[in-house]
N, C-alpha and C. Protein backbone atom coordinates (compact mmCIF):
# COMPACT_ATOMS: atom_id res chain seq x y z
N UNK A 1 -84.80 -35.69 25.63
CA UNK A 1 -86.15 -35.94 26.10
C UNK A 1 -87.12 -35.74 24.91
N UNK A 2 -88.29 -36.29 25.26
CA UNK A 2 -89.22 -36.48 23.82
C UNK A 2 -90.04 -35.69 24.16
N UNK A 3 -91.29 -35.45 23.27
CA UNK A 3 -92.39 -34.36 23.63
C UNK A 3 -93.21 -35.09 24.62
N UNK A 4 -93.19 -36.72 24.34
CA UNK A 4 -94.49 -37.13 24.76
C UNK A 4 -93.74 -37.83 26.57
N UNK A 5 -92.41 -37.46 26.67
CA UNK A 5 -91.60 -37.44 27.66
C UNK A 5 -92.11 -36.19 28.85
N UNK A 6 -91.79 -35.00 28.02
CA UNK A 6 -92.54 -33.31 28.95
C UNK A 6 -93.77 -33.66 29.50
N UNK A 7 -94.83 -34.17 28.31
CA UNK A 7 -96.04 -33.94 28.38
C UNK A 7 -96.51 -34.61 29.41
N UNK A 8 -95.22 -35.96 29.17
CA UNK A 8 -95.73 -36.95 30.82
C UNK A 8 -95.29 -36.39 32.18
N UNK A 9 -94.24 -35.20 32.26
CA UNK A 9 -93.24 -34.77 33.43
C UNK A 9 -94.79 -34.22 33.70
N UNK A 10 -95.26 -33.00 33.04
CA UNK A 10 -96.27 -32.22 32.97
C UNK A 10 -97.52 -32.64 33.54
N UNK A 11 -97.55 -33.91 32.84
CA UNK A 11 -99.24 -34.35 33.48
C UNK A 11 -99.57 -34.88 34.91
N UNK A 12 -97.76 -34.99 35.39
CA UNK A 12 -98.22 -35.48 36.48
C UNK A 12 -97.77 -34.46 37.94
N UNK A 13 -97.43 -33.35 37.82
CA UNK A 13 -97.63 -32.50 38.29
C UNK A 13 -98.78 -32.54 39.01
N UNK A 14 -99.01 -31.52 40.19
CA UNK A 14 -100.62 -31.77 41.08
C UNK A 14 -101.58 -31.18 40.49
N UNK A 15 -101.08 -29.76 39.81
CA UNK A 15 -101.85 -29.07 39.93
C UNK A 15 -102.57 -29.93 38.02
N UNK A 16 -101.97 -30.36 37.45
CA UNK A 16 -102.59 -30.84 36.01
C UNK A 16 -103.24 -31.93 36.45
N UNK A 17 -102.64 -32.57 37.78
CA UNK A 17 -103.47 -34.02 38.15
C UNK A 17 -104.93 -32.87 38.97
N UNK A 18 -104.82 -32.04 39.65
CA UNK A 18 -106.44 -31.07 40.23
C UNK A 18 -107.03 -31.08 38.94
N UNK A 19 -106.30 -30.80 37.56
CA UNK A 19 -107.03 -29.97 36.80
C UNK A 19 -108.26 -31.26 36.12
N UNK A 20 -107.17 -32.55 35.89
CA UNK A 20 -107.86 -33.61 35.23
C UNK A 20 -109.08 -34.56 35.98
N UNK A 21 -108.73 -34.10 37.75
CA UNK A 21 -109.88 -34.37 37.67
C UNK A 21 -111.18 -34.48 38.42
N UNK A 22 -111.29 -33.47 37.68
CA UNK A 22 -112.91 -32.39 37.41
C UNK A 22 -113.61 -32.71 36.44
N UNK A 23 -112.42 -33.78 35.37
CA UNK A 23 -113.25 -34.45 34.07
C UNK A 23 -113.12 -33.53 33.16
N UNK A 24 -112.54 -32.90 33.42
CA UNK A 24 -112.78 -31.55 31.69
C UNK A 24 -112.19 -32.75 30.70
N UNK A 25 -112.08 -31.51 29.57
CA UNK A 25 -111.39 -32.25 28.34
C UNK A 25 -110.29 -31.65 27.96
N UNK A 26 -109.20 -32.28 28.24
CA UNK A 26 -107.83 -31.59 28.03
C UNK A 26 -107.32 -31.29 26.68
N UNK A 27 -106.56 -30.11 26.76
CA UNK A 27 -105.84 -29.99 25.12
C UNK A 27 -104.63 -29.37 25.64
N UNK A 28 -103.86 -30.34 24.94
CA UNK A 28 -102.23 -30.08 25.35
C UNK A 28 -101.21 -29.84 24.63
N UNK A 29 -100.22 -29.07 24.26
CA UNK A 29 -99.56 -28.20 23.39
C UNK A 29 -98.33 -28.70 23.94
N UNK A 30 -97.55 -29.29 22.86
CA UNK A 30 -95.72 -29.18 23.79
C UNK A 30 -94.90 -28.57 22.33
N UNK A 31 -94.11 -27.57 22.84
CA UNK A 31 -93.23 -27.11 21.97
C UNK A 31 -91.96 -27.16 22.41
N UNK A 32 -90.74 -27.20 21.26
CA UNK A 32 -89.32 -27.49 21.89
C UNK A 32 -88.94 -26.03 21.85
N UNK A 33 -88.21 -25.63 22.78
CA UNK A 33 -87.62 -23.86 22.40
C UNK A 33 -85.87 -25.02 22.65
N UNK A 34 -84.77 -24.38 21.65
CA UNK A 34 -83.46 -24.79 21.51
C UNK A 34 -82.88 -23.40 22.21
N UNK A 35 -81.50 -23.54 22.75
CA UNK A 35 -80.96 -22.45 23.32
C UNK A 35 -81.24 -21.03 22.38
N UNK A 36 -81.16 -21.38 21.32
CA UNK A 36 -80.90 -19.93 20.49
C UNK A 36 -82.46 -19.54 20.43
N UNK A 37 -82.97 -19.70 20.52
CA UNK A 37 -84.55 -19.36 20.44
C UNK A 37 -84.64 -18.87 22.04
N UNK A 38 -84.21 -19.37 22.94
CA UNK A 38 -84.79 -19.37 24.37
C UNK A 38 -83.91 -17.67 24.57
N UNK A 39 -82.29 -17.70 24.21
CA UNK A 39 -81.57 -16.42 24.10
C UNK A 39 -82.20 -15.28 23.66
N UNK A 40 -83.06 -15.50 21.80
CA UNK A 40 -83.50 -14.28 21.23
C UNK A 40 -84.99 -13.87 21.90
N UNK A 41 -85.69 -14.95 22.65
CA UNK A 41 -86.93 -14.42 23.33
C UNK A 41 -86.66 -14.09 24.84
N UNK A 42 -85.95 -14.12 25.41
CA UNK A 42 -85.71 -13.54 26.36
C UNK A 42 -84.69 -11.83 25.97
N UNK A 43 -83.92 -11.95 25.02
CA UNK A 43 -84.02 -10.42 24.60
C UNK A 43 -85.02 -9.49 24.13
N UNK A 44 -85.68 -10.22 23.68
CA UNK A 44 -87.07 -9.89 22.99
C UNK A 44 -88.13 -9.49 24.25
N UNK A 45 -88.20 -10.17 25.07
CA UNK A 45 -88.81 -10.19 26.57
C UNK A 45 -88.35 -10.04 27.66
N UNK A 46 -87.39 -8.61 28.20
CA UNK A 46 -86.33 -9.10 28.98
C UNK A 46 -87.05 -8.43 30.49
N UNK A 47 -88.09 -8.52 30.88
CA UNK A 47 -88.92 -8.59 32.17
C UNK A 47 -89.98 -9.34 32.10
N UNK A 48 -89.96 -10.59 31.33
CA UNK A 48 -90.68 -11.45 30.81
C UNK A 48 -90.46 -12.79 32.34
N UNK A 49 -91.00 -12.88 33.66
CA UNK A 49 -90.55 -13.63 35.06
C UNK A 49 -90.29 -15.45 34.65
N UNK A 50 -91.34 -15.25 33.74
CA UNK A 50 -92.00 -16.93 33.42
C UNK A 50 -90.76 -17.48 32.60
N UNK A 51 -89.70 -16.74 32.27
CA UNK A 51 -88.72 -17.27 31.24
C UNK A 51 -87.52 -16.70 31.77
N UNK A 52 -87.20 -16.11 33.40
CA UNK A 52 -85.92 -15.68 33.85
C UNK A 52 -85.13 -16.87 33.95
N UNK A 53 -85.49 -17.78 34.43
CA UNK A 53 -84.64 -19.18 35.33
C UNK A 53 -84.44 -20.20 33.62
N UNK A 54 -85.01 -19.91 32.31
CA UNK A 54 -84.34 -20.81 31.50
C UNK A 54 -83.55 -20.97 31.65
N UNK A 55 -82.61 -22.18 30.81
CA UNK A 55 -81.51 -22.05 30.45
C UNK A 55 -80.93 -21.61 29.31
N UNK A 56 -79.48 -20.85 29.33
CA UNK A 56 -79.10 -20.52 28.05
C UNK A 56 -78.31 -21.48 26.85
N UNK A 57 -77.68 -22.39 27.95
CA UNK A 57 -76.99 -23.40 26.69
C UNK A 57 -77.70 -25.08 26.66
N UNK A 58 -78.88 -24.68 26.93
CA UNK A 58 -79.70 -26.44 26.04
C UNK A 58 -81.18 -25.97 26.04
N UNK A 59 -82.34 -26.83 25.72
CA UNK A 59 -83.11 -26.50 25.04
C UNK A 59 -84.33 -26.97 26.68
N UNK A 60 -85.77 -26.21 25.94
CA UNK A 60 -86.75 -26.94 27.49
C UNK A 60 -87.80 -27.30 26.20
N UNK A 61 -88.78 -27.96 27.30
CA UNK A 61 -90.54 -28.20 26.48
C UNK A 61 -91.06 -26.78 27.03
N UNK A 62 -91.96 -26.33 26.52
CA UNK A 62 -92.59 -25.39 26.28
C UNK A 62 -94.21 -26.41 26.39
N UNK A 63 -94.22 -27.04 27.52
CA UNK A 63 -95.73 -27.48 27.60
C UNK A 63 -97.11 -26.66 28.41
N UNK A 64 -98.14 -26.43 27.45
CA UNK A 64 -99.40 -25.57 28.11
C UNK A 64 -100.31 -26.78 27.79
N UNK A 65 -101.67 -26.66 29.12
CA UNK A 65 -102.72 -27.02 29.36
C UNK A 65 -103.75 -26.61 29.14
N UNK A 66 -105.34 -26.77 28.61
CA UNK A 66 -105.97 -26.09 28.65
C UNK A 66 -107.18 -26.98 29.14
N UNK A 67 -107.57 -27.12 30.00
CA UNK A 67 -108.76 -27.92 30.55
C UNK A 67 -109.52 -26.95 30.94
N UNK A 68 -110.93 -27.47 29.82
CA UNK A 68 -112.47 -27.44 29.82
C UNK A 68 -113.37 -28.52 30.04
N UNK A 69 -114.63 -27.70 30.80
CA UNK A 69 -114.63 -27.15 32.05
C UNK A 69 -113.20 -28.02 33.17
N UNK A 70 -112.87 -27.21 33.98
CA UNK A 70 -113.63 -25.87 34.76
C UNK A 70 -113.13 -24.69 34.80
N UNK A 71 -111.60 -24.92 33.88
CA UNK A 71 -111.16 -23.74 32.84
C UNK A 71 -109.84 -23.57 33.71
N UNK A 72 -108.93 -24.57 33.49
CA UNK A 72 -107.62 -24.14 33.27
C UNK A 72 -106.90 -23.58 32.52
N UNK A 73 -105.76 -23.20 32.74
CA UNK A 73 -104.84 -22.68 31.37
C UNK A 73 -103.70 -23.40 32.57
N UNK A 74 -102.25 -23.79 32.31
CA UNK A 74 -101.09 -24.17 32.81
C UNK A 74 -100.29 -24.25 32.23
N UNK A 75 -99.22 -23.51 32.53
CA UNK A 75 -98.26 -23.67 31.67
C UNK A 75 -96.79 -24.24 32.38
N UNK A 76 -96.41 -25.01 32.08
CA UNK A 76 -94.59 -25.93 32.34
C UNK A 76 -93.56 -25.24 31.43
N UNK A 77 -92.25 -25.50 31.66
CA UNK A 77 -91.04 -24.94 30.90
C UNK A 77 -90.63 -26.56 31.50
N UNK A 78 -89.94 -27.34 30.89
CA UNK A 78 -89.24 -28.51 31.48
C UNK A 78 -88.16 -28.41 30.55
N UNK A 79 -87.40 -28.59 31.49
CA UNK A 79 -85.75 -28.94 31.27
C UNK A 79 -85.41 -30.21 30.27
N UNK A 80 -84.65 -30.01 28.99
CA UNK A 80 -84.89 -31.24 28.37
C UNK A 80 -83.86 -32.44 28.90
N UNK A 81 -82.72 -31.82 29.77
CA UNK A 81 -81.83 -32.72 30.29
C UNK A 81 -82.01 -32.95 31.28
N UNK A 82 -82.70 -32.39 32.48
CA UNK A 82 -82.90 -33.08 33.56
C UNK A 82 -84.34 -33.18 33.66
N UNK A 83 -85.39 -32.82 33.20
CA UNK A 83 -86.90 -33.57 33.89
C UNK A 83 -87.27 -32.29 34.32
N UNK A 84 -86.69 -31.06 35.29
CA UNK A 84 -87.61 -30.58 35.62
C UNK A 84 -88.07 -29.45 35.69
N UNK A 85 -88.89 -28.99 36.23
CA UNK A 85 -90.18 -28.43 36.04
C UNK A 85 -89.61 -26.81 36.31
N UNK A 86 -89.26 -26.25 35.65
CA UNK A 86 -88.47 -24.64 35.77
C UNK A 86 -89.46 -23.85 36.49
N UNK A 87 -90.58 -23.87 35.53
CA UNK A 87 -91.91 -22.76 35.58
C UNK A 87 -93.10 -23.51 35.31
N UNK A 88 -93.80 -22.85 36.45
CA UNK A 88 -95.15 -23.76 36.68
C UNK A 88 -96.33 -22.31 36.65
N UNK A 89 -97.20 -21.97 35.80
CA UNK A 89 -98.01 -20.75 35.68
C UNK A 89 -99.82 -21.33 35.30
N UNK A 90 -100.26 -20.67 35.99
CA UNK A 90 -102.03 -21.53 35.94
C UNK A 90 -102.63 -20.23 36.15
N UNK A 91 -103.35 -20.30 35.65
CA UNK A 91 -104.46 -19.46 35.56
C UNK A 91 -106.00 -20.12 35.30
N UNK A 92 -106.95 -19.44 35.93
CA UNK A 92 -108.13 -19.67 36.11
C UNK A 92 -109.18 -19.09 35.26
N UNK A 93 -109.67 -19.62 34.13
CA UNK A 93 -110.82 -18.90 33.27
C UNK A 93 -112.14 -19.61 33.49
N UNK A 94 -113.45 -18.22 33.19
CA UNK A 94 -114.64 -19.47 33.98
C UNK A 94 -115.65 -18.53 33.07
């Protein structure tokens, strides 16, 4: 899967489709975490909820949202082999 693959799983989610539109101005972040990275931060973080259900042997997107106004933050974990959506985390800033 590609970044601009996540970013699309991601955008169309409800809660990023609520967020977009209110009209803010989105800024969107996708990062790849590979198994061995996803392993040493979950030792690193090991009551860390938002990163229990990874997986250990393939890699996810690491996609966050930030829409201004009316002040999202959202964050996705997507699965790079199947599409979907592990962890879904939003928070409200105002």
């Amino acid at each position: 899967m590609t970044r601009e693959e996540a970013i699309e799983i991601s955008r169309n989610t409800a809660i990023v489709q609520e967020a977009l539109s209110h009209g803010g101005i989105p800024r969107v972040t996708a990062d790849h975490w590979n198994a061995t990275y996803i392993i040493s931060f979950k030792q690193e973080h090991p009551n860390l909820r938002e990163i229990e259900n990874l997986p250990e042997n393939h890699g996810v997107w690491r996609v966050f949202w930030v829409v201004l106004p009316p002040g999202y933050h959202i964050l996705h974990y997507i699965d790079e082999l199947t599409g979907k959506v592990l962890h879904e985390g939003v928070s409200y800033v105002g």
